[in-house]
PDB file of N, CA and C in Angstrom:
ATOM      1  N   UNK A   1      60.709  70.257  23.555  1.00  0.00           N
ATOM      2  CA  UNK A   1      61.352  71.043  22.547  1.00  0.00           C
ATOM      3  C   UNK A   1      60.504  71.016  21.274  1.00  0.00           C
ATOM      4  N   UNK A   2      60.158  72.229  21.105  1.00  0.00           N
ATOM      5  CA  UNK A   2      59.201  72.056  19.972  1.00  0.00           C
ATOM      6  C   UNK A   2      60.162  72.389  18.105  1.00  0.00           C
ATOM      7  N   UNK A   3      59.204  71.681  17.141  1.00  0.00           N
ATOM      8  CA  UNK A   3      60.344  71.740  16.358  1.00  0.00           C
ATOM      9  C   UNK A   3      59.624  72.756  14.870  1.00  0.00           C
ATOM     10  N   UNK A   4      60.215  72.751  13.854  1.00  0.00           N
ATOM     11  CA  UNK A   4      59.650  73.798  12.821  1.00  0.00           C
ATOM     12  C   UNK A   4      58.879  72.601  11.855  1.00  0.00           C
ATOM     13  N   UNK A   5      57.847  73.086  11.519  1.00  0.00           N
ATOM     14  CA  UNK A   5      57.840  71.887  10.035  1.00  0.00           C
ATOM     15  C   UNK A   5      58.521  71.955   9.230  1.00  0.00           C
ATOM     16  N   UNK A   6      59.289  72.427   8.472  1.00  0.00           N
ATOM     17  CA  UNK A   6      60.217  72.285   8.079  1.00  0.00           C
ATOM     18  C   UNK A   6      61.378  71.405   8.425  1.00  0.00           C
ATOM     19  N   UNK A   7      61.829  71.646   9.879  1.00  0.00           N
ATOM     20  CA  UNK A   7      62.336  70.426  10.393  1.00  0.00           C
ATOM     21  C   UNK A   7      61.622  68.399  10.038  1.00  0.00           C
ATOM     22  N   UNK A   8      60.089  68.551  10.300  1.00  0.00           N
ATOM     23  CA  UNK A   8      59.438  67.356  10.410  1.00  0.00           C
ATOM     24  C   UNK A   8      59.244  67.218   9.183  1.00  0.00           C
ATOM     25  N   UNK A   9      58.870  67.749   8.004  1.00  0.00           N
ATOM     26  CA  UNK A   9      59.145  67.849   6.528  1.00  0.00           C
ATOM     27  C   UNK A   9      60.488  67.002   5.784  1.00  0.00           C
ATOM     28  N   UNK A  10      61.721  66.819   6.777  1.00  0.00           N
ATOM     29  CA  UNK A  10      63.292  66.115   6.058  1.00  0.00           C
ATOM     30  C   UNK A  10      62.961  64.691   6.914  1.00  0.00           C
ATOM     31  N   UNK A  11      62.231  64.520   7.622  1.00  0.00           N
ATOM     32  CA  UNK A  11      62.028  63.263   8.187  1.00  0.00           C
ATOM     33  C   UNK A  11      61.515  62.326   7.215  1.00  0.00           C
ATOM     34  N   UNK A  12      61.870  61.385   6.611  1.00  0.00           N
ATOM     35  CA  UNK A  12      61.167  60.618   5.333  1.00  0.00           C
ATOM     36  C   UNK A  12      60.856  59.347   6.411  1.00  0.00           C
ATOM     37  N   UNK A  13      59.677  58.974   6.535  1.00  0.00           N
ATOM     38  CA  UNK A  13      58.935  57.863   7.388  1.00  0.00           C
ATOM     39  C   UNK A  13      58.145  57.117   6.455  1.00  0.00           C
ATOM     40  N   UNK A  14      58.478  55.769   6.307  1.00  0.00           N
ATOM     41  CA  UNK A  14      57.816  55.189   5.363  1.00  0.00           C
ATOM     42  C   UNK A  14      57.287  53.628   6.123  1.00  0.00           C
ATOM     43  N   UNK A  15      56.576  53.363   5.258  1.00  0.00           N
ATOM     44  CA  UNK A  15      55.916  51.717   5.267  1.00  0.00           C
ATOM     45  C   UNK A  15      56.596  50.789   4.853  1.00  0.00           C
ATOM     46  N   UNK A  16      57.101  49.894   5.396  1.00  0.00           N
ATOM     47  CA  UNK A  16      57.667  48.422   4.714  1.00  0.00           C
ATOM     48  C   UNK A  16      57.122  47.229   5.242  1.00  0.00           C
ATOM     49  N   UNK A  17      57.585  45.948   4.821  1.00  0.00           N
ATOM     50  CA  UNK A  17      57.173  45.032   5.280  1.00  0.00           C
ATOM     51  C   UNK A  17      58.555  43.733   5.655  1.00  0.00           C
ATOM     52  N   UNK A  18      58.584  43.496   6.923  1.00  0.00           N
ATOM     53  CA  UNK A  18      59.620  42.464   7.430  1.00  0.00           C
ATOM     54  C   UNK A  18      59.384  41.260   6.187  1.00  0.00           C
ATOM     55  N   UNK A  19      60.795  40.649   5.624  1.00  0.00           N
ATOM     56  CA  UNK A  19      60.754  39.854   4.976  1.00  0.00           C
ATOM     57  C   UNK A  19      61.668  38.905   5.348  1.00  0.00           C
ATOM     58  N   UNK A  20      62.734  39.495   6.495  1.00  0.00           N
ATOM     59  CA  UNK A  20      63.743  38.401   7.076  1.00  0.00           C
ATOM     60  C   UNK A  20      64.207  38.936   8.328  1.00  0.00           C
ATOM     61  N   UNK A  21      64.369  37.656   9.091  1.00  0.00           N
ATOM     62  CA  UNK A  21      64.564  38.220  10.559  1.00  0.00           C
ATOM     63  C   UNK A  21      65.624  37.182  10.894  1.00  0.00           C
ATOM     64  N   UNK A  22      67.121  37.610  11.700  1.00  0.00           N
ATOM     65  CA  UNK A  22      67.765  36.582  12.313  1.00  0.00           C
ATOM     66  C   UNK A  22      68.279  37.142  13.582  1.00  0.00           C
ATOM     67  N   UNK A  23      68.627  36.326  14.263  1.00  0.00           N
ATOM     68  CA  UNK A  23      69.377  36.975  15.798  1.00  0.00           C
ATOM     69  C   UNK A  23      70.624  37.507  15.614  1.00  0.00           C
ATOM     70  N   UNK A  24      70.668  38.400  16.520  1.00  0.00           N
ATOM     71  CA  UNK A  24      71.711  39.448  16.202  1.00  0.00           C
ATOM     72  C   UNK A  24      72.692  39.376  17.633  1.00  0.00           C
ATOM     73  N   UNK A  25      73.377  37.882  18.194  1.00  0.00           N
ATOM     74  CA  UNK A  25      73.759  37.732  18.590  1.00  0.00           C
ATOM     75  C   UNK A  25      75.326  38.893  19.446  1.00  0.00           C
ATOM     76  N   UNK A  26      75.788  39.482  18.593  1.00  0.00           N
ATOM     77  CA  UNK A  26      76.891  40.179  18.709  1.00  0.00           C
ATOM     78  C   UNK A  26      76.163  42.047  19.021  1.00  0.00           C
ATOM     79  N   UNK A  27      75.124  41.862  19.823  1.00  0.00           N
ATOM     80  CA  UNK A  27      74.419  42.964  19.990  1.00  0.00           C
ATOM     81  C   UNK A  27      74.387  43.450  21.262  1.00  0.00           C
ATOM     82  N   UNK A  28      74.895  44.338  22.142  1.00  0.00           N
ATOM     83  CA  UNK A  28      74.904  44.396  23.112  1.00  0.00           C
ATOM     84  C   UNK A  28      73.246  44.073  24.206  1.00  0.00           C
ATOM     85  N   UNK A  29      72.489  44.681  23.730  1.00  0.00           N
ATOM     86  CA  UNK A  29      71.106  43.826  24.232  1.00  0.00           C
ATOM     87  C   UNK A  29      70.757  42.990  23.560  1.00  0.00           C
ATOM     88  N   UNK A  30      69.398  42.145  23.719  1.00  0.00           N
ATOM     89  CA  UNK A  30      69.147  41.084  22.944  1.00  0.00           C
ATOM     90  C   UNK A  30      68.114  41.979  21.370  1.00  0.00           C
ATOM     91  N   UNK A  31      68.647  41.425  20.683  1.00  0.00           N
ATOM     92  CA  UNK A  31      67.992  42.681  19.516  1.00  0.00           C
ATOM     93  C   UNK A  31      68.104  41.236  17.979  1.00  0.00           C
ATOM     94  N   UNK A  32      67.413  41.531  17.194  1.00  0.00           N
ATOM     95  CA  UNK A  32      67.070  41.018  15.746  1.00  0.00           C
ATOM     96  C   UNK A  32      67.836  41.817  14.777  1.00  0.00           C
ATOM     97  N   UNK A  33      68.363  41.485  13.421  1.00  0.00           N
ATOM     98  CA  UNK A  33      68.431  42.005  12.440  1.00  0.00           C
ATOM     99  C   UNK A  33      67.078  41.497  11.210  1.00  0.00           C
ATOM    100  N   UNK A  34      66.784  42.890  10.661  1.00  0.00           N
ATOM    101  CA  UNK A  34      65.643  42.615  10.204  1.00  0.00           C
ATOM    102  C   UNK A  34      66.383  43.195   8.826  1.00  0.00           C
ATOM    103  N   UNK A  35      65.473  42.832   7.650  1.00  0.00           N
ATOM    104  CA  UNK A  35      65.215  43.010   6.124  1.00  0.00           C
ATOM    105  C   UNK A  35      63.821  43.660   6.174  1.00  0.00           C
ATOM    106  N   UNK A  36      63.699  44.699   5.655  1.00  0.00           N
ATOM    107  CA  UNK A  36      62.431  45.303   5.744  1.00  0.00           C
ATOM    108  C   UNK A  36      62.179  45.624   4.142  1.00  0.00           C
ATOM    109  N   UNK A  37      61.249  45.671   2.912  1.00  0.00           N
ATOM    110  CA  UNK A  37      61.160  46.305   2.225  1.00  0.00           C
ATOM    111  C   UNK A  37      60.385  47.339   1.615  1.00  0.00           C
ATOM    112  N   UNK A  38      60.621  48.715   1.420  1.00  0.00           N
ATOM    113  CA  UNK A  38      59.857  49.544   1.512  1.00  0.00           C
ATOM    114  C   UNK A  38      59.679  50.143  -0.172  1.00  0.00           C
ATOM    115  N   UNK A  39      59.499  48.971  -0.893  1.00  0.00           N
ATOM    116  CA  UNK A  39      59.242  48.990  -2.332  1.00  0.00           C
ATOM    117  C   UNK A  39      59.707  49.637  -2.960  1.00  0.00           C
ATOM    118  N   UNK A  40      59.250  51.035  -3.791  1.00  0.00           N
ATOM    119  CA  UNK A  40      60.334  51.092  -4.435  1.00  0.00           C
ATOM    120  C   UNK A  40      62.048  52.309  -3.982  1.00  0.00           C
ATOM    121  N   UNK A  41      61.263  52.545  -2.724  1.00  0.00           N
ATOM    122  CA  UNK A  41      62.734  53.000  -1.557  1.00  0.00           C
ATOM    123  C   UNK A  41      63.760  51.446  -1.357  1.00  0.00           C
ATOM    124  N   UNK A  42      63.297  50.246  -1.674  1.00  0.00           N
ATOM    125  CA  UNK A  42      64.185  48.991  -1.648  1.00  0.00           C
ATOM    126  C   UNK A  42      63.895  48.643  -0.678  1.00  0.00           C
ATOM    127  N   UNK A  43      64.754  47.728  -0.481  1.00  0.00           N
ATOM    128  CA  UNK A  43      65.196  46.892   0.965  1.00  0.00           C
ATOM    129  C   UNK A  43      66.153  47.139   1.664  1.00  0.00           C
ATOM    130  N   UNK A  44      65.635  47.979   3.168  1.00  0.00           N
ATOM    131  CA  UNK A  44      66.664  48.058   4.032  1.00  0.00           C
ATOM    132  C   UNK A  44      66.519  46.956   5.334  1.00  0.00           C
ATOM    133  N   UNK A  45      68.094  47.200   5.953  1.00  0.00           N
ATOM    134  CA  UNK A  45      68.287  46.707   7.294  1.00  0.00           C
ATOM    135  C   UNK A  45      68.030  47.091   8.799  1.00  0.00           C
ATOM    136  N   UNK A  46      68.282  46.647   9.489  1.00  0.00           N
ATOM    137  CA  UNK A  46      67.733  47.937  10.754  1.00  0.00           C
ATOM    138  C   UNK A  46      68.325  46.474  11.835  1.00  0.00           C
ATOM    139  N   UNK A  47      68.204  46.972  13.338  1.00  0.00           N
ATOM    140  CA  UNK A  47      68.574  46.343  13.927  1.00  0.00           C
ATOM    141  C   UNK A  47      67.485  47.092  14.891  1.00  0.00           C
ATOM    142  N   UNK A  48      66.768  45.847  15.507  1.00  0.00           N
ATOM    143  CA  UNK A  48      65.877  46.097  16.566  1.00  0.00           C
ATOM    144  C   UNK A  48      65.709  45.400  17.589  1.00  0.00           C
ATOM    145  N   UNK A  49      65.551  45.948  18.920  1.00  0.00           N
ATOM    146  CA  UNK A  49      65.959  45.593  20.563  1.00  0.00           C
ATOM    147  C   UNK A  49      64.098  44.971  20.796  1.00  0.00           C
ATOM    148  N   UNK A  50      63.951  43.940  19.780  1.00  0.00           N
ATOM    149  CA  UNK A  50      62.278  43.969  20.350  1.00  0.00           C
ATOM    150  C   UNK A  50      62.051  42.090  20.595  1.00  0.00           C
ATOM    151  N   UNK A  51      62.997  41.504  21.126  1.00  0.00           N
ATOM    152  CA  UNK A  51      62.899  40.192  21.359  1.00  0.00           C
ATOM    153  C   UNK A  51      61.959  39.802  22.473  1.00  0.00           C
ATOM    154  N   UNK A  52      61.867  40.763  23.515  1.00  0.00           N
ATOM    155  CA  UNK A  52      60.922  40.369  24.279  1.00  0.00           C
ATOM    156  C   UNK A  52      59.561  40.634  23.716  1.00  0.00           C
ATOM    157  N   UNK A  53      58.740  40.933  23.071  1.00  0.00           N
ATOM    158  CA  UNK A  53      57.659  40.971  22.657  1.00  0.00           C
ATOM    159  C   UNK A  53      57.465  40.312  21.372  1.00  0.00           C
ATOM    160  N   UNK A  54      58.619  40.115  20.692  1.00  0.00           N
ATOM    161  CA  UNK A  54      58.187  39.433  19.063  1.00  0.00           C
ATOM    162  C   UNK A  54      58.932  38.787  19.127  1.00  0.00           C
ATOM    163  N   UNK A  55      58.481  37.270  18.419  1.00  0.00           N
ATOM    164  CA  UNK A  55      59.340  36.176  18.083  1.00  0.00           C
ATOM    165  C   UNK A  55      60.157  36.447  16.528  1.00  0.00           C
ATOM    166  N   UNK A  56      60.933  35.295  15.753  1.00  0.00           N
ATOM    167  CA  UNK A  56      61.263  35.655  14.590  1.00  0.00           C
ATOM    168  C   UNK A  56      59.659  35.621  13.679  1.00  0.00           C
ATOM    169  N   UNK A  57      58.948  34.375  14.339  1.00  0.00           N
ATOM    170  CA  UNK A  57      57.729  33.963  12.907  1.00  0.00           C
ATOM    171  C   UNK A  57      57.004  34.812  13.000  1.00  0.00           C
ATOM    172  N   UNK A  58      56.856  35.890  14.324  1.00  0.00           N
ATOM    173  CA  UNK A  58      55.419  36.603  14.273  1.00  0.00           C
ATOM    174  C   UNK A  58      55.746  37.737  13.831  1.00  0.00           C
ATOM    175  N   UNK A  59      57.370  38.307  13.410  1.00  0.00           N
ATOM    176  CA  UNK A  59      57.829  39.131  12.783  1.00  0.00           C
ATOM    177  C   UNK A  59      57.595  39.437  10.672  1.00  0.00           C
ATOM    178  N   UNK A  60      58.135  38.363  10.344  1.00  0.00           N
ATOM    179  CA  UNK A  60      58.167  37.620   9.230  1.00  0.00           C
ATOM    180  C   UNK A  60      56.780  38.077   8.292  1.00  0.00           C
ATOM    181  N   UNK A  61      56.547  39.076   7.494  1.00  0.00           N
ATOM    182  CA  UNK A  61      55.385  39.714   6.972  1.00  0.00           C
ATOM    183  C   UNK A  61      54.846  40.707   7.313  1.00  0.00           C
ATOM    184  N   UNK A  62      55.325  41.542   8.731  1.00  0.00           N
ATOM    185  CA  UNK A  62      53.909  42.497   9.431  1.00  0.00           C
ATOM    186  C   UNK A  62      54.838  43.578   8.664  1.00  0.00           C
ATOM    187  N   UNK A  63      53.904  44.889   8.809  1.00  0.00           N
ATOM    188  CA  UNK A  63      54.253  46.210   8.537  1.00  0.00           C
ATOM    189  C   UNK A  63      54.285  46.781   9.694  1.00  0.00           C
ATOM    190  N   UNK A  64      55.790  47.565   9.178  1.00  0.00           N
ATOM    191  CA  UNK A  64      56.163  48.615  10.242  1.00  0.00           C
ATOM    192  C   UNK A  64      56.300  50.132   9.550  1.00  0.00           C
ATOM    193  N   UNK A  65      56.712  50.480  10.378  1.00  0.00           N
ATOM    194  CA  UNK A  65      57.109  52.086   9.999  1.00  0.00           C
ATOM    195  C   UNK A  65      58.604  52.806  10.341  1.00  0.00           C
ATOM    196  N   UNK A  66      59.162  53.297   9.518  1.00  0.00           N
ATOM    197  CA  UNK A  66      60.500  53.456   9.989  1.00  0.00           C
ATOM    198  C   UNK A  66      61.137  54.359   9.109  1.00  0.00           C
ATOM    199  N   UNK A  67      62.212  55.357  10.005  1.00  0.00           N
ATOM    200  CA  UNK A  67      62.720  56.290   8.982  1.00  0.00           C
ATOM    201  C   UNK A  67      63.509  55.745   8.551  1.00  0.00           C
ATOM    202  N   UNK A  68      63.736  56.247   7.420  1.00  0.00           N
ATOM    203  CA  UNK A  68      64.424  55.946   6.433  1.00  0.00           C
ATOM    204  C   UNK A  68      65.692  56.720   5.576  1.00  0.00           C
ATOM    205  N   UNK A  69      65.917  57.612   6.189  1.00  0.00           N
ATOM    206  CA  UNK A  69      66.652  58.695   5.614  1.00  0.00           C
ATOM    207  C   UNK A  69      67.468  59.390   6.552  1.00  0.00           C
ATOM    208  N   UNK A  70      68.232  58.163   7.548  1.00  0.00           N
ATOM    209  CA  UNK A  70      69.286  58.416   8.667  1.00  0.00           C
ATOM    210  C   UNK A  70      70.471  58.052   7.489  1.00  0.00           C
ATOM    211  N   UNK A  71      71.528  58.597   8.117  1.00  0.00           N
ATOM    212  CA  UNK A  71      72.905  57.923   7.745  1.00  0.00           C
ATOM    213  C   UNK A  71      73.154  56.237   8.006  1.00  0.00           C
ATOM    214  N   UNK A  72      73.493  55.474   7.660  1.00  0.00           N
ATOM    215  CA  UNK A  72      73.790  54.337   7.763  1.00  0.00           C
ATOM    216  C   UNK A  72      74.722  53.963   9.188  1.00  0.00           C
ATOM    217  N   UNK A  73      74.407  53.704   9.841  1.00  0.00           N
ATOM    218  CA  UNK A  73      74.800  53.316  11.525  1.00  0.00           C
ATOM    219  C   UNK A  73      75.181  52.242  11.975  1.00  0.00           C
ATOM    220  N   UNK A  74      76.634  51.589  12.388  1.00  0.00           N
ATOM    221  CA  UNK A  74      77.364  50.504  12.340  1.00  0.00           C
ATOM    222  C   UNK A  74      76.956  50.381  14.110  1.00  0.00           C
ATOM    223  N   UNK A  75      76.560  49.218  14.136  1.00  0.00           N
ATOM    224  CA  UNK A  75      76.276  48.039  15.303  1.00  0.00           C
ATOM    225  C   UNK A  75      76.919  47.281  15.414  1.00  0.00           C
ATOM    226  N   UNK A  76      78.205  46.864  16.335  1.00  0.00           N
ATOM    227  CA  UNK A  76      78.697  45.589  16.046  1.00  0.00           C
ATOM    228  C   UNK A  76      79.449  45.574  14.268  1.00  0.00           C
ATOM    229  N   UNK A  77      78.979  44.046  13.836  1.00  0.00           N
ATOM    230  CA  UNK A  77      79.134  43.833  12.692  1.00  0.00           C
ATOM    231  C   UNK A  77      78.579  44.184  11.546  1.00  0.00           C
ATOM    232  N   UNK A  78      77.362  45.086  12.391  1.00  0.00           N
ATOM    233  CA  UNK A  78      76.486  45.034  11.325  1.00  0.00           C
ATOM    234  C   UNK A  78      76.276  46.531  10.941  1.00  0.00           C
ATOM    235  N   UNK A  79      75.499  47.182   9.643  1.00  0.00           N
ATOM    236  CA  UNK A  79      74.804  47.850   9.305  1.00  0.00           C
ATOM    237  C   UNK A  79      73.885  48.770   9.575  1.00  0.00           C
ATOM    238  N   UNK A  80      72.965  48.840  10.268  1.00  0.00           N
ATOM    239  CA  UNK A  80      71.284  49.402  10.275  1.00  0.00           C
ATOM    240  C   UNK A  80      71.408  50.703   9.125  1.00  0.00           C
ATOM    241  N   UNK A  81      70.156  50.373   8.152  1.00  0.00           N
ATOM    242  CA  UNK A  81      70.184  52.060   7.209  1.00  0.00           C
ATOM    243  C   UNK A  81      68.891  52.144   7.092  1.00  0.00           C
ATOM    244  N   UNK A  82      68.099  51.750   8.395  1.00  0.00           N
ATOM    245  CA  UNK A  82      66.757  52.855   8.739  1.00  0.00           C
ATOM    246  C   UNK A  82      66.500  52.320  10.522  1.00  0.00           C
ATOM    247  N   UNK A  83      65.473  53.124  11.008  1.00  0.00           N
ATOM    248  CA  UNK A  83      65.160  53.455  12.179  1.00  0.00           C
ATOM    249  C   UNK A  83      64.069  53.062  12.490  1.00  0.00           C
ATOM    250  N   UNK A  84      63.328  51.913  12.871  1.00  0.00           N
ATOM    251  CA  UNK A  84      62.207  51.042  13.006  1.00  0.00           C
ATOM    252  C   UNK A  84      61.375  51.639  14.057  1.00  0.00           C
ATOM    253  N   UNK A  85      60.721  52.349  14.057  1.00  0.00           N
ATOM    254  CA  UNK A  85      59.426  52.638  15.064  1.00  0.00           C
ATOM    255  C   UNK A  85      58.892  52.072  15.981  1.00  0.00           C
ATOM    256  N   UNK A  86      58.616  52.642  17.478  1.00  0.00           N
ATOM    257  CA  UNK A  86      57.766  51.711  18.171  1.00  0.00           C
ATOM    258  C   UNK A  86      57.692  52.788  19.647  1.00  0.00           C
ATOM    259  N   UNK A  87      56.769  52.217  20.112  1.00  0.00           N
ATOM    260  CA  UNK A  87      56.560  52.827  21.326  1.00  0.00           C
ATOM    261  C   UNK A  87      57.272  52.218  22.615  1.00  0.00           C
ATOM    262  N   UNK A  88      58.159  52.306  23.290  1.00  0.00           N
ATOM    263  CA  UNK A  88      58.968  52.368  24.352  1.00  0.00           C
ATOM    264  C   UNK A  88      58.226  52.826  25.792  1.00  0.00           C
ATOM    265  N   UNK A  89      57.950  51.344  26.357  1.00  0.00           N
ATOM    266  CA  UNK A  89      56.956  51.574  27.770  1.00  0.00           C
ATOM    267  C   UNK A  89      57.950  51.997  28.810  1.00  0.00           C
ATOM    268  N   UNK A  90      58.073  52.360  29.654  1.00  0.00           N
ATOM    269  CA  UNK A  90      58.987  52.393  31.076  1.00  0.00           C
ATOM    270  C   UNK A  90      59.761  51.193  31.641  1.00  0.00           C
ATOM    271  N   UNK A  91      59.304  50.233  31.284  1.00  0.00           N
ATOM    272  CA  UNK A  91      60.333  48.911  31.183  1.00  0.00           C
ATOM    273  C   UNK A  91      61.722  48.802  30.329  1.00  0.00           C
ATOM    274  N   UNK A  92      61.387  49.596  28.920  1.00  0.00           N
ATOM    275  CA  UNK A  92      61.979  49.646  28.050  1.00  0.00           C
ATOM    276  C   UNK A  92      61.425  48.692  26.749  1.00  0.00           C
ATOM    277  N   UNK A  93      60.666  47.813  26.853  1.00  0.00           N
ATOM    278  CA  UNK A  93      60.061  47.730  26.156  1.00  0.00           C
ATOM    279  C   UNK A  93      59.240  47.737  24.943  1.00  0.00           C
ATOM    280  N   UNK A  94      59.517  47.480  23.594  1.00  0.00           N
ATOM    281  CA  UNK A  94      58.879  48.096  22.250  1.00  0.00           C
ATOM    282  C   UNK A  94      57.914  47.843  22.224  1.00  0.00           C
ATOM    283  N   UNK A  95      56.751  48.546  21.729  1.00  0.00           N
ATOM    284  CA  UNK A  95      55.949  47.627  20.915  1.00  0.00           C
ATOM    285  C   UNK A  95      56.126  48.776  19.544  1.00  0.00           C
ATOM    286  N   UNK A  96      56.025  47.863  18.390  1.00  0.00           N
ATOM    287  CA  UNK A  96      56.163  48.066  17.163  1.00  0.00           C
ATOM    288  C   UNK A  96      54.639  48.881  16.431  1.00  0.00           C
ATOM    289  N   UNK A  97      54.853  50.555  15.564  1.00  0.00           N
ATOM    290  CA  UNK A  97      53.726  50.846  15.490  1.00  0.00           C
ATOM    291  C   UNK A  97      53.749  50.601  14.114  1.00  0.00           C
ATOM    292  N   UNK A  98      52.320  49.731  13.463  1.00  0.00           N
ATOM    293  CA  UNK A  98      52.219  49.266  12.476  1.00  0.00           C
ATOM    294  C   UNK A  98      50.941  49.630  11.624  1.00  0.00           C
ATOM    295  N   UNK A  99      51.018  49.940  10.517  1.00  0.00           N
ATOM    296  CA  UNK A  99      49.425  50.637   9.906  1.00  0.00           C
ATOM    297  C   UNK A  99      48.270  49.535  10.619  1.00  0.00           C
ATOM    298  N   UNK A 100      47.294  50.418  10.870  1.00  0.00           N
ATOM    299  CA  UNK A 100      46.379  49.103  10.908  1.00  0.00           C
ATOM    300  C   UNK A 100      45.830  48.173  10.216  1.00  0.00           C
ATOM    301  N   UNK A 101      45.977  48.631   8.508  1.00  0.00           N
ATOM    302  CA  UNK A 101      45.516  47.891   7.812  1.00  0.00           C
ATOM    303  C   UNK A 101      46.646  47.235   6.545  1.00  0.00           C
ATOM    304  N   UNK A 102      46.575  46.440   5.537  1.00  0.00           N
ATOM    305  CA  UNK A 102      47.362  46.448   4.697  1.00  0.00           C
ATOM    306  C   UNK A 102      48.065  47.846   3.975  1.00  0.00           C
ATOM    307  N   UNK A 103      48.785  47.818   3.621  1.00  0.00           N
ATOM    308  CA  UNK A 103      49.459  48.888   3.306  1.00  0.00           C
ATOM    309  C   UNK A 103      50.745  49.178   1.684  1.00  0.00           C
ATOM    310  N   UNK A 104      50.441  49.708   1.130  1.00  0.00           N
ATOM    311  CA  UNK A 104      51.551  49.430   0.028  1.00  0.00           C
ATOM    312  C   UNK A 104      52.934  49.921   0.690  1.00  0.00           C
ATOM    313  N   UNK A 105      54.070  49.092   0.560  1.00  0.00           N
ATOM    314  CA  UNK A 105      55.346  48.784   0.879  1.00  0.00           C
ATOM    315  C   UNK A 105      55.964  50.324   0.319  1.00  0.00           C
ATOM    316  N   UNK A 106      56.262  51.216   0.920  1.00  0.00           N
ATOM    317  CA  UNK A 106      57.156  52.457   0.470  1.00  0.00           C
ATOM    318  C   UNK A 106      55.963  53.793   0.390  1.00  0.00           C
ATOM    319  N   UNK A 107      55.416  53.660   1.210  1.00  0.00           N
ATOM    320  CA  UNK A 107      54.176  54.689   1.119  1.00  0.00           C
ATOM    321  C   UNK A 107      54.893  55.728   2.226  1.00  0.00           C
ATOM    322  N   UNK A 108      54.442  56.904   1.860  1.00  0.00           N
ATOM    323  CA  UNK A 108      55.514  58.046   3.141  1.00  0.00           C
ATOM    324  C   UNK A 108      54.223  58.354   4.055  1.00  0.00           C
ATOM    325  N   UNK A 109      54.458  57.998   5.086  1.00  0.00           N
ATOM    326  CA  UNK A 109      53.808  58.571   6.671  1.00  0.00           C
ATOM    327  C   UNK A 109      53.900  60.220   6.753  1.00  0.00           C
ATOM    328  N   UNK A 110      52.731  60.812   6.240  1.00  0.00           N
ATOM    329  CA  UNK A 110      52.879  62.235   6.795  1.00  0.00           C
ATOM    330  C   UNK A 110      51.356  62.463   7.634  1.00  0.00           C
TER     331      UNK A 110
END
């Protein structure tokens, strides 16, 4: 399905950086709640299904990418008010897509 730019234009995709990670026990798969901050867009939450490939410590600092400009989406107990990026193998599987290099915290992905 192909889409308009205009459509891909309201997508706000930005840079942050994990600053807190805990288990998100009450999650129907095994999934993390993360603190991400995307400077001066703030600090959001998100909830991500990526335990099999990332621990909490190797989480803790990296940059991700994630929209940011969903409605706020109740999980369980919790929150998520952005959409964490990653590539999804046939296992199901994440891996997380992250700038390759340092990056300023709230920079928009176009």
């Amino acid at each position: 399905m192909e889409i308009s730019w205009s459509d891909f234009e309201k997508v706000d995709i930005r840079v942050g950086t994990i600053i807190a990670v805990q288990d998100f026990p009450k999650a129907r798969k095994p999934a993390y709640q993360l603190e991400i901050d995307f400077g001066e867009a703030g600090i959001k939450k998100s909830s991500a299904q990526i335990t099999a490939k990332y621990s909490k410590e190797d989480l803790i600092g990296m940059q991700v990418t994630a929209v940011v400009n969903f409605p706020v989406k109740q999980i369980a107990n919790f929150f998520s008010e952005c959409l964490v990026l990653g590539a999804v193998d046939k296992d199901g599987e994440v891996t997380l897509l992250t700038p390759s290099s340092g990056t300023e915290n709230g920079l928009k992905i176009s």
